[in-house]
Protein backbone atom coordinates (compact mmCIF):
# COMPACT_ATOMS: atom_id res chain seq x y z
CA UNK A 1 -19.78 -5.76 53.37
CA UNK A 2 -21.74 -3.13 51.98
CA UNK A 3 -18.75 -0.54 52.14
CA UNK A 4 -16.77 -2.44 50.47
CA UNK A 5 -19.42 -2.80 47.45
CA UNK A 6 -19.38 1.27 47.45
CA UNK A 7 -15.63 1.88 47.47
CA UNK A 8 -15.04 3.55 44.17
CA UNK A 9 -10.75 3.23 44.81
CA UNK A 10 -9.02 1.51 41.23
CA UNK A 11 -11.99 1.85 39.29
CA UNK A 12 -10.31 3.96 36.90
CA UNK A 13 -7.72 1.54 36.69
CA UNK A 14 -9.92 -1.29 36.13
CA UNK A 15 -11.69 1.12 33.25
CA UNK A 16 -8.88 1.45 31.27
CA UNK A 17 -7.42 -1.78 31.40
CA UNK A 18 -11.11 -2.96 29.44
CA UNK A 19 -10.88 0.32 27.28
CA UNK A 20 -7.09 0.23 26.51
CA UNK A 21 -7.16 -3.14 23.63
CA UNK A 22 -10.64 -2.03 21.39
CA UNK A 23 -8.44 1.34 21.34
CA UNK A 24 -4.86 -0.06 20.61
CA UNK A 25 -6.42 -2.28 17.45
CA UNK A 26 -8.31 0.61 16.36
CA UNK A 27 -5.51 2.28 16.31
CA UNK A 28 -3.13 -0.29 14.68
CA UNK A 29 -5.70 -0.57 12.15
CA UNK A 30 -5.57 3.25 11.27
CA UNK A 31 -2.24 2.89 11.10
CA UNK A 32 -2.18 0.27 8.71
CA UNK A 33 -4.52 1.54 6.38
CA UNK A 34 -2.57 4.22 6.63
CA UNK A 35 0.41 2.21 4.97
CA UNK A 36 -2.08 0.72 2.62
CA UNK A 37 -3.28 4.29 1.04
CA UNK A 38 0.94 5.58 0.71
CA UNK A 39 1.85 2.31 -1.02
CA UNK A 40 -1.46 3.02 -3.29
CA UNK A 41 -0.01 6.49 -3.67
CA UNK A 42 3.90 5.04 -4.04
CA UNK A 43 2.67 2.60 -6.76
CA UNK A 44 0.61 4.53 -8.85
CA UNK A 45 3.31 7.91 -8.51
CA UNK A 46 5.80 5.40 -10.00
CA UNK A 47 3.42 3.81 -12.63
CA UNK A 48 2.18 7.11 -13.93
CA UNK A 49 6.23 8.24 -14.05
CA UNK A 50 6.88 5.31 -16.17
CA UNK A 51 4.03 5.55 -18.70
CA UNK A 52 4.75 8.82 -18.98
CA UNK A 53 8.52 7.65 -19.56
CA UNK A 54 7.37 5.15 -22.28
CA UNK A 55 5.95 8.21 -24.41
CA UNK A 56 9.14 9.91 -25.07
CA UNK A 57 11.21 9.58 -28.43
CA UNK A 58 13.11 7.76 -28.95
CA UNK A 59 11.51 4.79 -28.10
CA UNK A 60 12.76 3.55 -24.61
CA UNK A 61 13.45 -0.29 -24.22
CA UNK A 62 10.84 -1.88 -22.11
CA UNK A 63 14.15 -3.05 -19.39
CA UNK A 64 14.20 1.09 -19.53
CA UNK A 65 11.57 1.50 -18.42
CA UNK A 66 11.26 -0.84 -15.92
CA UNK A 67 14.58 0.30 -14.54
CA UNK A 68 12.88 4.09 -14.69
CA UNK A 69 9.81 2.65 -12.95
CA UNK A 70 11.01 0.99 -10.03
CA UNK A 71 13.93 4.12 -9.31
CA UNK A 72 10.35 5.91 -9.07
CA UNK A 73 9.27 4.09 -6.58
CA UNK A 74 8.18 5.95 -2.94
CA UNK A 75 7.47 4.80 -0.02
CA UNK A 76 7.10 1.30 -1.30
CA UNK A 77 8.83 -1.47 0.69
CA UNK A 78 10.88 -3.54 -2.22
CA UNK A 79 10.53 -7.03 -0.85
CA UNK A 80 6.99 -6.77 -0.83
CA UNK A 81 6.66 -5.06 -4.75
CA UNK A 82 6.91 -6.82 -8.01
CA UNK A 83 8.84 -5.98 -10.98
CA UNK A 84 6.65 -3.61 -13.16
CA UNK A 85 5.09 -5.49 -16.33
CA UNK A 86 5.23 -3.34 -19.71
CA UNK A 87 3.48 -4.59 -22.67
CA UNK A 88 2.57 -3.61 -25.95
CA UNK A 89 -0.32 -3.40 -28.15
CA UNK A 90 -2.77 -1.77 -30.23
CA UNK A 91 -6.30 -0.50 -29.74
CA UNK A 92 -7.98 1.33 -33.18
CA UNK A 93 -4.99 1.18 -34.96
CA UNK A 94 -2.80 2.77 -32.42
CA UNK A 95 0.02 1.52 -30.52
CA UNK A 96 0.16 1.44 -26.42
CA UNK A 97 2.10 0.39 -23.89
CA UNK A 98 0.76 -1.06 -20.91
CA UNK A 99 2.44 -0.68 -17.54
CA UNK A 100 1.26 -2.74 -14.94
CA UNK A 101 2.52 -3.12 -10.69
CA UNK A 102 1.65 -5.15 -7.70
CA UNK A 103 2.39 -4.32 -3.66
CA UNK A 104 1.41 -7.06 -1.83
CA UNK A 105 1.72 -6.42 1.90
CA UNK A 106 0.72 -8.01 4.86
CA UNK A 107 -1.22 -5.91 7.33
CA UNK A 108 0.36 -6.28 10.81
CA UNK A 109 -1.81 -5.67 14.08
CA UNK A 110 -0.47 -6.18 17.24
CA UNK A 111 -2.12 -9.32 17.87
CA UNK A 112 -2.21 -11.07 14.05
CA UNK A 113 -1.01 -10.54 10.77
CA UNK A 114 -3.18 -10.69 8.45
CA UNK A 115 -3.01 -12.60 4.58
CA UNK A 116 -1.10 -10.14 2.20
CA UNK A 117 -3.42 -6.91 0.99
CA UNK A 118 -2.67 -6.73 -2.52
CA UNK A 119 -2.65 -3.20 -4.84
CA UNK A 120 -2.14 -2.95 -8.20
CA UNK A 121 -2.12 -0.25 -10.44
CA UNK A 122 -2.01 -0.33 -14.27
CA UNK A 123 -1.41 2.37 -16.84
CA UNK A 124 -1.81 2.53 -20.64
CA UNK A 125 0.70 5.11 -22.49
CA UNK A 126 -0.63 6.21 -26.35
C-alpha cells in the first residue's frame, strides 16, 4: 500500500488537466478584450474620419456623412454596430456637428457569453 501512495506515474497528467481551464479562460478573456480594444479603435478611427468629413465645404448632408462614416468603419463587425448619429448645434455662437456611434458586442468565453459590452464614441466637428 505504501508504494502505491509514492508512485509519482500520471501526475503530470493529472497536473495539467487542473491547470489547463484557469489557463484556457484566461486566455479567452485576453482574447476578448482584445476584440473589445480594436472595435474601440475601429469606432473611434471611423468617428474621427467622419467629423473630420463634416468640416469640409461644401456642407455635406448629414446621410453623407453617415454613408462616409460607416464605409470608414475597421474591424467592426456590422451586425453588432449602429448607424452613426450626426447632429447639429451651437455652443458660443458657433455651429457643430455632433457625431455619435455604438458597438455593442457580446463577449464570448468558451464556457458563457456574456451580456453585450457596449462602446461608444462621440465626436464634435467646429
Amino acid at each position: 500500500m505504501i508504494r502505491l501512495l509514492r508512485h509519482q506515474r500520471g501526475a503530470a497528467a493529472i497536473e495539467f488537466g487542473l491547470a489547463l481551464p484557469p489557463f484556457l479562460i484566461l486566455l479567452m478573456g485576453a482574447l476578448q478584450l482584445g476584440i473589445v480594444a480594436m472595435a474601440r479603435t475601429g469606432l473611434q478611427h471611423a468617428v474621427d474620419e467622419g467629423a473630420r468629413y463634416a468640416t469640409i465645404y461644401p456642407t455635406p448632408s448629414d446621410t453623407d456623412i453617415i454613408a462616409y462614416v460607416k464605409s470608414k468603419r475597421v474591424g467592426l463587425d456590422p451586425a453588432y454596430a449602429t448607424d452613426p448619429v450626426v447632429t447639429h448645434g451651437t455652443q458660443y455662437g458657433i455651429a457643430y456637428t455632433e457625431i455619435t456611434m455604438t458597438y455593442a458586442r457580446p463577449l464570448n468565453f468558451l464556457v458563457y457569453q456574456t451580456a453585450p459590452v457596449s462602446v461608444s464614441y462621440t465626436r464634435r466637428a467646429y
